[in-house]
C-alpha atoms as a PDB file:
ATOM      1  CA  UNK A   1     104.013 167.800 112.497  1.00  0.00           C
ATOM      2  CA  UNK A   2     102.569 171.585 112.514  1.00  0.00           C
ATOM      3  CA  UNK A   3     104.246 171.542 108.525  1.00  0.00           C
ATOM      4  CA  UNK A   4      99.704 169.977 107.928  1.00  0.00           C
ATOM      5  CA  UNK A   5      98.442 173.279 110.049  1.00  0.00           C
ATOM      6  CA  UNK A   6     100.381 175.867 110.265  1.00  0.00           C
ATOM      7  CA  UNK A   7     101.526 177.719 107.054  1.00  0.00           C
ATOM      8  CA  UNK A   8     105.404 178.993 106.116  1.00  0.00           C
ATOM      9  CA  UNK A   9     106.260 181.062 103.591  1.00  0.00           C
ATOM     10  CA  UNK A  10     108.476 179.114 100.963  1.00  0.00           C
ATOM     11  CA  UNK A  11     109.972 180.757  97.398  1.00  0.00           C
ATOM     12  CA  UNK A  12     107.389 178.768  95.606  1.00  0.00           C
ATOM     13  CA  UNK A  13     104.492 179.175  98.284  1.00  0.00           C
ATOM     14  CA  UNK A  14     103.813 182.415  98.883  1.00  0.00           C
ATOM     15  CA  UNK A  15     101.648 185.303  98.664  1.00  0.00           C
ATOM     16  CA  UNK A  16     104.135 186.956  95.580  1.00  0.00           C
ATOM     17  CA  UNK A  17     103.563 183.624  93.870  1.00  0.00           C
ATOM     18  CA  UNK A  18      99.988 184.684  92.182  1.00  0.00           C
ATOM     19  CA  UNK A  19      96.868 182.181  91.741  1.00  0.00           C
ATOM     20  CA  UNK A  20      94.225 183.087  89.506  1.00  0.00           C
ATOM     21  CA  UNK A  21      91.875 179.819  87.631  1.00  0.00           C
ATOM     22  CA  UNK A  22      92.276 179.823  83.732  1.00  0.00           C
ATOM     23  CA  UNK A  23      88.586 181.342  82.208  1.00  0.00           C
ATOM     24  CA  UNK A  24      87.688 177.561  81.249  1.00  0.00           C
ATOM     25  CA  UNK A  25      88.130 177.018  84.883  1.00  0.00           C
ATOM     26  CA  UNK A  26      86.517 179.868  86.125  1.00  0.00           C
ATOM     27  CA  UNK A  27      83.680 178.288  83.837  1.00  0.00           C
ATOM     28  CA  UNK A  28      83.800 175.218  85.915  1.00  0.00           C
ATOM     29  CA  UNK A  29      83.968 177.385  89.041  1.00  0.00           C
ATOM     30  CA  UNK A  30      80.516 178.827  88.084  1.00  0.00           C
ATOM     31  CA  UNK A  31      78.941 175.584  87.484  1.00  0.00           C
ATOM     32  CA  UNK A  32      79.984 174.030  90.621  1.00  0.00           C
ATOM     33  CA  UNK A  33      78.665 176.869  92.700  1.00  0.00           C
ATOM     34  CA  UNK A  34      75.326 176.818  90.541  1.00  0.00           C
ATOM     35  CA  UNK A  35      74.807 173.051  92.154  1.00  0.00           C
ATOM     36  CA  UNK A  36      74.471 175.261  95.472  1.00  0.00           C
ATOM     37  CA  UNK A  37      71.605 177.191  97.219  1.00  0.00           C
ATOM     38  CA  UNK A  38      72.338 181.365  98.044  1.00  0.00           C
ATOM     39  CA  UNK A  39      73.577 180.919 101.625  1.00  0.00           C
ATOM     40  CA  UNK A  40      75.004 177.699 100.964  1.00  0.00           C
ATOM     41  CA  UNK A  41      77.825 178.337  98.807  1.00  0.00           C
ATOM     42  CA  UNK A  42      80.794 177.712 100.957  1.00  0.00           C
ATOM     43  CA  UNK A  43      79.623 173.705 100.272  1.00  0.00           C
ATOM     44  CA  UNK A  44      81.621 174.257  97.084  1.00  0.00           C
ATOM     45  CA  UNK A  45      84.629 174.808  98.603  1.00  0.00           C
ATOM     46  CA  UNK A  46      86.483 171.251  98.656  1.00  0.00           C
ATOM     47  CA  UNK A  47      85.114 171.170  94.593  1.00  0.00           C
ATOM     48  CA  UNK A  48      86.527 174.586  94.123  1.00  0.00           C
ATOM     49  CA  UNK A  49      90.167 173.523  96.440  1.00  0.00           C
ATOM     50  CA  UNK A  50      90.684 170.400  94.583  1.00  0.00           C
ATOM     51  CA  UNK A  51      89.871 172.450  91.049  1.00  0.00           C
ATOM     52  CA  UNK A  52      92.492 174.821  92.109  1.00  0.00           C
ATOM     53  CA  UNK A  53      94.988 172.066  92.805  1.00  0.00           C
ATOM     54  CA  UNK A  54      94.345 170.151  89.589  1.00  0.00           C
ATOM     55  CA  UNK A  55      95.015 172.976  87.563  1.00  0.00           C
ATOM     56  CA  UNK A  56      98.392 174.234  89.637  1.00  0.00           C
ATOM     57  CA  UNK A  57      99.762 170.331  90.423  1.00  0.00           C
ATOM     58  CA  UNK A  58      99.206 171.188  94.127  1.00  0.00           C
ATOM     59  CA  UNK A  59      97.558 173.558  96.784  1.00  0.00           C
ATOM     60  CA  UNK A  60      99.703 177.123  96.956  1.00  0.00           C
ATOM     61  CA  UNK A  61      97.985 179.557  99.613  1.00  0.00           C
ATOM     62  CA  UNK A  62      97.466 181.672  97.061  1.00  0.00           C
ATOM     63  CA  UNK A  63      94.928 179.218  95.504  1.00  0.00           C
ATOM     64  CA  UNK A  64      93.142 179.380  98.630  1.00  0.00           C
ATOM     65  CA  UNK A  65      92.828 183.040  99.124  1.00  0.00           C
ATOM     66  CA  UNK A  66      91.708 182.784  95.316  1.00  0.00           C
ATOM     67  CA  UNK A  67      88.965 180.150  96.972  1.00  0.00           C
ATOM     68  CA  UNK A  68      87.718 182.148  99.884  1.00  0.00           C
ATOM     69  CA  UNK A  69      87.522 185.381  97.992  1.00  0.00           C
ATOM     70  CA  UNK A  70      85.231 183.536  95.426  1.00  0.00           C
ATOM     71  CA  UNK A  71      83.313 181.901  98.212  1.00  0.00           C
ATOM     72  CA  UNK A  72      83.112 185.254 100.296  1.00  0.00           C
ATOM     73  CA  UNK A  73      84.646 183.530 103.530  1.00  0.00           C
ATOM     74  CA  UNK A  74      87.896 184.588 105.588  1.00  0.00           C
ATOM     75  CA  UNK A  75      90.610 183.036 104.667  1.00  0.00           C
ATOM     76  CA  UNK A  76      91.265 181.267 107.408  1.00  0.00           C
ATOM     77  CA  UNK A  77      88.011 179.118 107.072  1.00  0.00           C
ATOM     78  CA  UNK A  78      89.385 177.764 103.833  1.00  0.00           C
ATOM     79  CA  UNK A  79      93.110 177.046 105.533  1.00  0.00           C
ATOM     80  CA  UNK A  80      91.074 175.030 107.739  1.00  0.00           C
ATOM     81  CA  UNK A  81      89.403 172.894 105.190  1.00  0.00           C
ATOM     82  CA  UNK A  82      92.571 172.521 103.254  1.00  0.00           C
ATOM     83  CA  UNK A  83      94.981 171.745 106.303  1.00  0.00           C
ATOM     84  CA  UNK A  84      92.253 169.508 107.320  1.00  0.00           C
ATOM     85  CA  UNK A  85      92.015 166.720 104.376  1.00  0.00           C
ATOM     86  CA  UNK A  86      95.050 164.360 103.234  1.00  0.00           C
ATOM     87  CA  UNK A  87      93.596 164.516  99.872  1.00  0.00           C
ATOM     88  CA  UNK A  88      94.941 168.385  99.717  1.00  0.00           C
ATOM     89  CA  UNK A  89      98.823 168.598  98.669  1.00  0.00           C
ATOM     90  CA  UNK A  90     100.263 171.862  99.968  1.00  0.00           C
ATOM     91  CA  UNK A  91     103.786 171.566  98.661  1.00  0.00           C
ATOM     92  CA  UNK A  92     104.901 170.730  95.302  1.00  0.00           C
ATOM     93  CA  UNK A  93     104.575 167.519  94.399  1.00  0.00           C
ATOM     94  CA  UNK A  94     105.371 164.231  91.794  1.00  0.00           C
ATOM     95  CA  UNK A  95     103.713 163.519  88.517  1.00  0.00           C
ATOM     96  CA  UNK A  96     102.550 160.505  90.493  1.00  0.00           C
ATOM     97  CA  UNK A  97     101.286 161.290  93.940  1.00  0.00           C
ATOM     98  CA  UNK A  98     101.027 158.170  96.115  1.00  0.00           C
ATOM     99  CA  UNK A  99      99.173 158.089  99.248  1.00  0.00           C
ATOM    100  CA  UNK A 100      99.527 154.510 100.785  1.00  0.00           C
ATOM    101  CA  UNK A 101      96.539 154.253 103.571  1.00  0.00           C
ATOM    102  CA  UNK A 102      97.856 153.729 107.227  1.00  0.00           C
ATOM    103  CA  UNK A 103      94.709 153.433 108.822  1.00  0.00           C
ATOM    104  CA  UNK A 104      94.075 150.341 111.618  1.00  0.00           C
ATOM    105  CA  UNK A 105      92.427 147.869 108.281  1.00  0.00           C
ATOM    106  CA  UNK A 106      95.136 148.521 105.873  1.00  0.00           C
ATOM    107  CA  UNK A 107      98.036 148.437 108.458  1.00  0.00           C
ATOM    108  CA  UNK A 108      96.473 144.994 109.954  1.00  0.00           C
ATOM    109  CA  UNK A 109      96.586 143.768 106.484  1.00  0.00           C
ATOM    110  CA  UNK A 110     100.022 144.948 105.356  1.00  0.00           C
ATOM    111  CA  UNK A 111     100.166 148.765 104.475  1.00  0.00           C
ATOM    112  CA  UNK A 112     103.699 148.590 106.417  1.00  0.00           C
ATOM    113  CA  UNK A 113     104.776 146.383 103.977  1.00  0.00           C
ATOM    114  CA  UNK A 114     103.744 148.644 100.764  1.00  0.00           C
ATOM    115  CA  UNK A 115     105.122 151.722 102.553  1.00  0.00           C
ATOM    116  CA  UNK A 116     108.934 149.441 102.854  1.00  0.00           C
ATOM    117  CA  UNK A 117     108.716 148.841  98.816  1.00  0.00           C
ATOM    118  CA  UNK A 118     107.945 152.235  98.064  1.00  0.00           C
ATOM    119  CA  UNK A 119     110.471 153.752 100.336  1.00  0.00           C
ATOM    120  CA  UNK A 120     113.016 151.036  99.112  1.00  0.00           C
ATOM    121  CA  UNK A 121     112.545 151.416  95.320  1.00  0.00           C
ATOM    122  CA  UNK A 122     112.476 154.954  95.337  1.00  0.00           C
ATOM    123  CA  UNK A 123     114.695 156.348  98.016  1.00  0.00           C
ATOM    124  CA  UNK A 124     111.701 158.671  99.544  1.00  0.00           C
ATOM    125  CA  UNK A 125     110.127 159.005 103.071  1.00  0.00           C
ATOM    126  CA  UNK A 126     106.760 160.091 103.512  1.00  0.00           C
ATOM    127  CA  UNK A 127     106.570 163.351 102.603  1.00  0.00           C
ATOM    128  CA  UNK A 128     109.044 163.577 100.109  1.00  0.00           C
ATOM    129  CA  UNK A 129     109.350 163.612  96.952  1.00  0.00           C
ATOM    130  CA  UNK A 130     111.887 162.145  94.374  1.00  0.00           C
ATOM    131  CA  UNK A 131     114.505 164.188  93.092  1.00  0.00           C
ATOM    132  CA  UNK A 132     113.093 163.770  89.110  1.00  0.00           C
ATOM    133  CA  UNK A 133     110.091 164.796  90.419  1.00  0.00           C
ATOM    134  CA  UNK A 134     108.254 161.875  89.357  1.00  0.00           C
ATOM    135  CA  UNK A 135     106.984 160.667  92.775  1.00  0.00           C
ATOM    136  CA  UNK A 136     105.804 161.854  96.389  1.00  0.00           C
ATOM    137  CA  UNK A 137     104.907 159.414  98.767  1.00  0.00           C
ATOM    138  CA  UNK A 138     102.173 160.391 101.493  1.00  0.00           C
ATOM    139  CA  UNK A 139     100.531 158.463 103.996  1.00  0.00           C
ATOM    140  CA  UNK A 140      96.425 159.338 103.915  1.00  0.00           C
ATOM    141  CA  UNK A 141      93.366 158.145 106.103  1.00  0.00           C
ATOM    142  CA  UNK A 142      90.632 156.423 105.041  1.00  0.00           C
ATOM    143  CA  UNK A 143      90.364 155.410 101.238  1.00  0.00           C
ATOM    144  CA  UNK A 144      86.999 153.556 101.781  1.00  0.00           C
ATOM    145  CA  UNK A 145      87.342 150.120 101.102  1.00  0.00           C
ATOM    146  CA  UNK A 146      88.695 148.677 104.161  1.00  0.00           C
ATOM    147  CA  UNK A 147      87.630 145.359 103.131  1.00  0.00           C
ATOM    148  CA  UNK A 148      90.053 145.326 100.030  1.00  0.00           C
ATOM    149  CA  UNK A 149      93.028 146.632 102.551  1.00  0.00           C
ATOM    150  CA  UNK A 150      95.775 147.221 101.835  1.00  0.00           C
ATOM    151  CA  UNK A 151      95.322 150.022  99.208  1.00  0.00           C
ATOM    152  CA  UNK A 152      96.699 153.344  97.983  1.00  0.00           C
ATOM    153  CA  UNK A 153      95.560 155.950  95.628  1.00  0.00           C
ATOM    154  CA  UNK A 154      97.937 157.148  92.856  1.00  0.00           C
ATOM    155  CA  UNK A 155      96.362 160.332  91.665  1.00  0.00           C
ATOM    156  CA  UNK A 156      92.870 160.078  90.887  1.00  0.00           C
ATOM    157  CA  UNK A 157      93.269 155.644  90.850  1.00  0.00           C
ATOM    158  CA  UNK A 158      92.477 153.363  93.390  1.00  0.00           C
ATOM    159  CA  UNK A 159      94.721 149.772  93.987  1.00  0.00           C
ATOM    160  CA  UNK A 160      93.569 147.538  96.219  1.00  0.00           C
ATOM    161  CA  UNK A 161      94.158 144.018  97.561  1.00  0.00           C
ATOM    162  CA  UNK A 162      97.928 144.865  97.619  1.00  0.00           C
ATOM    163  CA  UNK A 163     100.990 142.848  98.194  1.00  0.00           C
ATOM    164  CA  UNK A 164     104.640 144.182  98.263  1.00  0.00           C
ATOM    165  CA  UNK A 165     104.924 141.988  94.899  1.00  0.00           C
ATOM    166  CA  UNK A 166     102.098 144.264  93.421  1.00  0.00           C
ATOM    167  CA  UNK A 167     103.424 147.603  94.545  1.00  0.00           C
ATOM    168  CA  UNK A 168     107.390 146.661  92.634  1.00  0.00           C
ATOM    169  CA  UNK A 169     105.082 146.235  89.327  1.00  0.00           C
ATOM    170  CA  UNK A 170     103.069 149.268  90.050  1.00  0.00           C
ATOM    171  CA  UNK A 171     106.166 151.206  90.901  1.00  0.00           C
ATOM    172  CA  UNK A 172     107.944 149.693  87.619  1.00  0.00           C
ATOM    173  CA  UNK A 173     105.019 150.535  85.149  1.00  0.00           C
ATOM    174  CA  UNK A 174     104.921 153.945  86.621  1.00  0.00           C
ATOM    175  CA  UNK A 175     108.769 154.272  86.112  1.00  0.00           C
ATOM    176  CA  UNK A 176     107.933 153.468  82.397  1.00  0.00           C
ATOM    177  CA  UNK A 177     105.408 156.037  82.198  1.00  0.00           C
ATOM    178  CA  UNK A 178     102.779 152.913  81.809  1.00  0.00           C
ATOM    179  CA  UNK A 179      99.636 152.773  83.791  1.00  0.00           C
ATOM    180  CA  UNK A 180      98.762 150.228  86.061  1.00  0.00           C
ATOM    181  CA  UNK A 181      95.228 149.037  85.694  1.00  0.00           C
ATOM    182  CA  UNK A 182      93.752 150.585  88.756  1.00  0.00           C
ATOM    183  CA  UNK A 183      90.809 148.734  91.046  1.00  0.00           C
ATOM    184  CA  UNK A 184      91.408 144.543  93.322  1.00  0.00           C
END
């Protein structure tokens, strides 16, 4: 799917659609590139990317032309970085972003099974979000902790050891506005 590399212009992602960090955020901005050496700053930039998207919901390309002009790099070196990781959303996106993990551990132990509940209870595809706006669905690599598999990540939470049973009561709390305890 080139829609993870290559960018389009959309009405609500585009270069008209201005990025700039709120002054508490520039704040943070400075403080994260104080944790890094002169010549060494462009190690801030996935601190600085996922900053940008806290603070706007998701990852417009404005944000990161706001990134690489702090960081002093082309543009394209931050595209990179942000097309790169799954963690990066670069389309507008749910109050609850779900990223179900599809890598070989979790799919031996049943990710295919989460992925049928979600798509069943909420009428979404990965990729897609639901039409309140309430949920997005993504599949993403890696969530380190293969030996709890199958897990996903709902925003900043972790849920592991997961059966389809689990993911309905997840789903249903979240429907609520009630949050699941997170963690096995």
């Amino acid at each position: 799917h080139d829609t993870l590399f290559v960018h389009r212009d959309t009405p609500e992602d585009n270069l008209e659609v201005k990025f700039k960090f709120t002054d508490e955020n520039l704040k943070r901005v400075d403080a994260i590139l104080a944790c890094y050496p002169e010549g060494h700053k462009r190690g801030a930039m996935i601190p600085i990317l996922d900053l940008a998207q806290r603070q706007h919901g998701w990852l417009p390309i404005s944000a990161m032309h706001e990134v690489a002009n702090i960081l002093k790099l082309p543009k394209m070196r931050v595209y990179e970085v942000a097309t790169f990781y799954t963690m990066f959303i670069r389309k507008p996106a749910g109050k609850y972003r779900i990223g179900v993990c599809g890598t070989t551990p979790c799919w031996l132990c049943g990710s295919d099974d989460i992925f049928n509940v979600i798509r069943k209870k909420l009428n979404i595809e990965i990729g897609e979000t639901t039409a309140d706006k309430k949920f997005s669905l993504y599949e993403v690599e890696c969530l380190g902790a293969c030996a709890n598999a199958p897990m996903i990540q709902i925003n900043d939470d972790y849920y592991e050891d997961l059966t389809a049973a689990d993911m309905e009561e997840i789903i249903d709390k979240l429907q609520r506005d009630e949050k699941p305890a997170p963690g096995p």
